[in-house]
C-alpha atoms as a PDB file:
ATOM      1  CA  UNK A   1     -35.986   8.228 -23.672  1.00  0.00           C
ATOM      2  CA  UNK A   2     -36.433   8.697 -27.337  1.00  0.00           C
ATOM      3  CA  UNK A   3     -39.323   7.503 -28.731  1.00  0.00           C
ATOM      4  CA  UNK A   4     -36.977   5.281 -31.346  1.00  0.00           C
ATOM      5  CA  UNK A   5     -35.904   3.266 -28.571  1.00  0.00           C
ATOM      6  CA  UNK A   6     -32.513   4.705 -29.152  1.00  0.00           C
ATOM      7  CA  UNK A   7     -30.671   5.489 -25.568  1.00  0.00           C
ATOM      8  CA  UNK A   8     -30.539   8.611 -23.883  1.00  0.00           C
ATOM      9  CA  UNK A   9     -27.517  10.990 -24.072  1.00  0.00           C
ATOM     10  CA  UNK A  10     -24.356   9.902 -22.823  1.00  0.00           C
ATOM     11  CA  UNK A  11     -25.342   6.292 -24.178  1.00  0.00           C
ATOM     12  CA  UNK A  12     -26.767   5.151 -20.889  1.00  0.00           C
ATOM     13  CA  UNK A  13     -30.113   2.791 -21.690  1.00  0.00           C
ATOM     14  CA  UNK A  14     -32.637   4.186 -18.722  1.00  0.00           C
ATOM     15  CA  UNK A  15     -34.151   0.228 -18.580  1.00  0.00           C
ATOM     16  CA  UNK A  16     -30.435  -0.993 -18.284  1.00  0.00           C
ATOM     17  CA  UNK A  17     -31.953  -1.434 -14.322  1.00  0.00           C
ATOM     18  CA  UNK A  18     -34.518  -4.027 -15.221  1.00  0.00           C
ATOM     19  CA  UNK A  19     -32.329  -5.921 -17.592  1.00  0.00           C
ATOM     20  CA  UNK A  20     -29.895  -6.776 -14.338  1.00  0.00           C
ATOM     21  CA  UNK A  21     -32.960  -6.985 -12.211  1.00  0.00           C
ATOM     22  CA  UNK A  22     -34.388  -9.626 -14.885  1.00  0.00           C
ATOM     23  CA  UNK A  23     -31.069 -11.767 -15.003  1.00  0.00           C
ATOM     24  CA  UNK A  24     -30.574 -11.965 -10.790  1.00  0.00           C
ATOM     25  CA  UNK A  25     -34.304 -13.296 -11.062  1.00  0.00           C
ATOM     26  CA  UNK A  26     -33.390 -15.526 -13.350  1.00  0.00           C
ATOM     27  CA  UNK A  27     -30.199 -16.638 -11.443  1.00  0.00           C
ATOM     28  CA  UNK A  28     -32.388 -17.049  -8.718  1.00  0.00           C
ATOM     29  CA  UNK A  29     -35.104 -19.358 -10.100  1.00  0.00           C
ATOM     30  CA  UNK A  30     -32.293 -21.418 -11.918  1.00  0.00           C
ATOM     31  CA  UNK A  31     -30.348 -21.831  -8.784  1.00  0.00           C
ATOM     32  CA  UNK A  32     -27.186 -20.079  -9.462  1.00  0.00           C
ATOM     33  CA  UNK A  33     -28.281 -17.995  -6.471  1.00  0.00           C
ATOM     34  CA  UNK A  34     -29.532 -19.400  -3.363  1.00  0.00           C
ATOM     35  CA  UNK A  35     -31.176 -18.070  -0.371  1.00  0.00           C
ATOM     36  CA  UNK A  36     -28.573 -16.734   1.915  1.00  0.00           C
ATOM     37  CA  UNK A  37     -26.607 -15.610  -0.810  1.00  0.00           C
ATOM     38  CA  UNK A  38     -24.913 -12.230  -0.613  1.00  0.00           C
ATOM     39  CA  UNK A  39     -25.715 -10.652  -3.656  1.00  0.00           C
ATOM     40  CA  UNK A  40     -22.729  -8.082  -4.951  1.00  0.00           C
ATOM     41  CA  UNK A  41     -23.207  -4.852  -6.173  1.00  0.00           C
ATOM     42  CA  UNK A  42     -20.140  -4.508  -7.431  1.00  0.00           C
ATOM     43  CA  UNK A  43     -19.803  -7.815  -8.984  1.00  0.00           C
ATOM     44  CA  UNK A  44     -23.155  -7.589 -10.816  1.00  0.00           C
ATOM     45  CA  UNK A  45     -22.226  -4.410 -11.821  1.00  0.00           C
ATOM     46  CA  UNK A  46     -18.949  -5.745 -13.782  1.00  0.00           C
ATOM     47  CA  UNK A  47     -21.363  -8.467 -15.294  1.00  0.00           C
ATOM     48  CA  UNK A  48     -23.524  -6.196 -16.636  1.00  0.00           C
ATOM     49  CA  UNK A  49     -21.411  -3.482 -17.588  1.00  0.00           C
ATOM     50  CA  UNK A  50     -23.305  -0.947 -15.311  1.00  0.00           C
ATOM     51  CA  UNK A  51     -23.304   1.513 -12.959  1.00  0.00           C
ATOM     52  CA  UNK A  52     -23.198   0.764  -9.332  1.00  0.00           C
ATOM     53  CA  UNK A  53     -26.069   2.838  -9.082  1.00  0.00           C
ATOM     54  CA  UNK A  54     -28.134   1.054 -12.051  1.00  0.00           C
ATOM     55  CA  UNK A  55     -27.552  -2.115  -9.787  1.00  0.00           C
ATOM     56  CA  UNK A  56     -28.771  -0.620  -6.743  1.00  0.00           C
ATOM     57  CA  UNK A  57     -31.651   0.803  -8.484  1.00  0.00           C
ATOM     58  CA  UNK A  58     -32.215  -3.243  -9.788  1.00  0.00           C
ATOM     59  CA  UNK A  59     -31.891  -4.618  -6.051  1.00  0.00           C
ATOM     60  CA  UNK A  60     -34.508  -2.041  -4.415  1.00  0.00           C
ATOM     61  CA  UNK A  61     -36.736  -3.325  -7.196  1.00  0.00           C
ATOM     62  CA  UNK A  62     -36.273  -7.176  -6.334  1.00  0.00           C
ATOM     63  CA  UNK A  63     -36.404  -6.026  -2.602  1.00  0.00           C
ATOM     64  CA  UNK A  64     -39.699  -4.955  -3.132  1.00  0.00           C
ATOM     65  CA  UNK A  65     -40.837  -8.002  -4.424  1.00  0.00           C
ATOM     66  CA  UNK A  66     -39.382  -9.734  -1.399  1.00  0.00           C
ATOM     67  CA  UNK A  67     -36.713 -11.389  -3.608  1.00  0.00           C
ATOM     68  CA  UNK A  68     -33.743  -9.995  -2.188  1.00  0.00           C
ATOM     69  CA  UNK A  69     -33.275  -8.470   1.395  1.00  0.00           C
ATOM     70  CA  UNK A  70     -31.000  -4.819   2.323  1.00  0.00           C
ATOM     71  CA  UNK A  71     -29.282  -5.407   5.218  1.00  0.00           C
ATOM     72  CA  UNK A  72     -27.917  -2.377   6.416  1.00  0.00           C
ATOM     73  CA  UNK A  73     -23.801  -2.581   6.821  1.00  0.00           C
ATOM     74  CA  UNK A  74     -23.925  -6.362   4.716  1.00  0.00           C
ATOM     75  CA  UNK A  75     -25.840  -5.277   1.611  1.00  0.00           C
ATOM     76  CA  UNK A  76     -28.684  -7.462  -0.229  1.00  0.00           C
ATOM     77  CA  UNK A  77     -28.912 -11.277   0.454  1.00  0.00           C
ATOM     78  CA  UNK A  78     -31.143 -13.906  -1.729  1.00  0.00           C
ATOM     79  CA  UNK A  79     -34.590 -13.650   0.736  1.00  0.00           C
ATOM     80  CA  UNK A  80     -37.224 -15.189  -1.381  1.00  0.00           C
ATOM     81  CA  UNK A  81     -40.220 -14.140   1.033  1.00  0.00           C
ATOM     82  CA  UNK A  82     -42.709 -15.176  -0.983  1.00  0.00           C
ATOM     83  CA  UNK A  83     -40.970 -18.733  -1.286  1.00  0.00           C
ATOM     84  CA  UNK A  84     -40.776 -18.704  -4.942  1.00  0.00           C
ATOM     85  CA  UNK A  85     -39.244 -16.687  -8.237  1.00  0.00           C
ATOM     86  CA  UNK A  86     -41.740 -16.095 -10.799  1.00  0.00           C
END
């Protein structure tokens, strides 16, 4: 990335990933998504305006904070292992 802060080219913004990461946390520890919840990668990705992949990239990253769980054949589900966002 630039050193500007500008994005890369072809427009795409390399963080874009922890911006969705940062609003699913957020929807988690307001309560707009609850454990149990099947989280959508395709969904968040129309939210966001991302790539599928940017998303994926986002839910690996809450996975390995134990906020979300990979299910293989179901996708990612609200886990919350540690009991609590933040």
């Amino acid at each position: 990335m630039p050193s500007d802060g500008s994005t890369v080219a072809g427009g795409a913004d390399p963080r874009k990933y922890l911006q969705v990461a940062s609003a699913v946390r957020a929807a988690i520890a307001a309560g707009g998504l609850a454990v149990g919840d099947r989280v959508l990668i395709a969904k968040l990705a129309a939210e966001h305006h991302a790539a599928r992949q940017t998303v994926a990239r986002a839910l690996v990253l809450l996975e390995s904070e134990g906020l979300v769980k990979r299910f293989p054949g179901h996708g990612y589900t609200v886990w919350l292992a540690g009991g609590r966002v933040g």
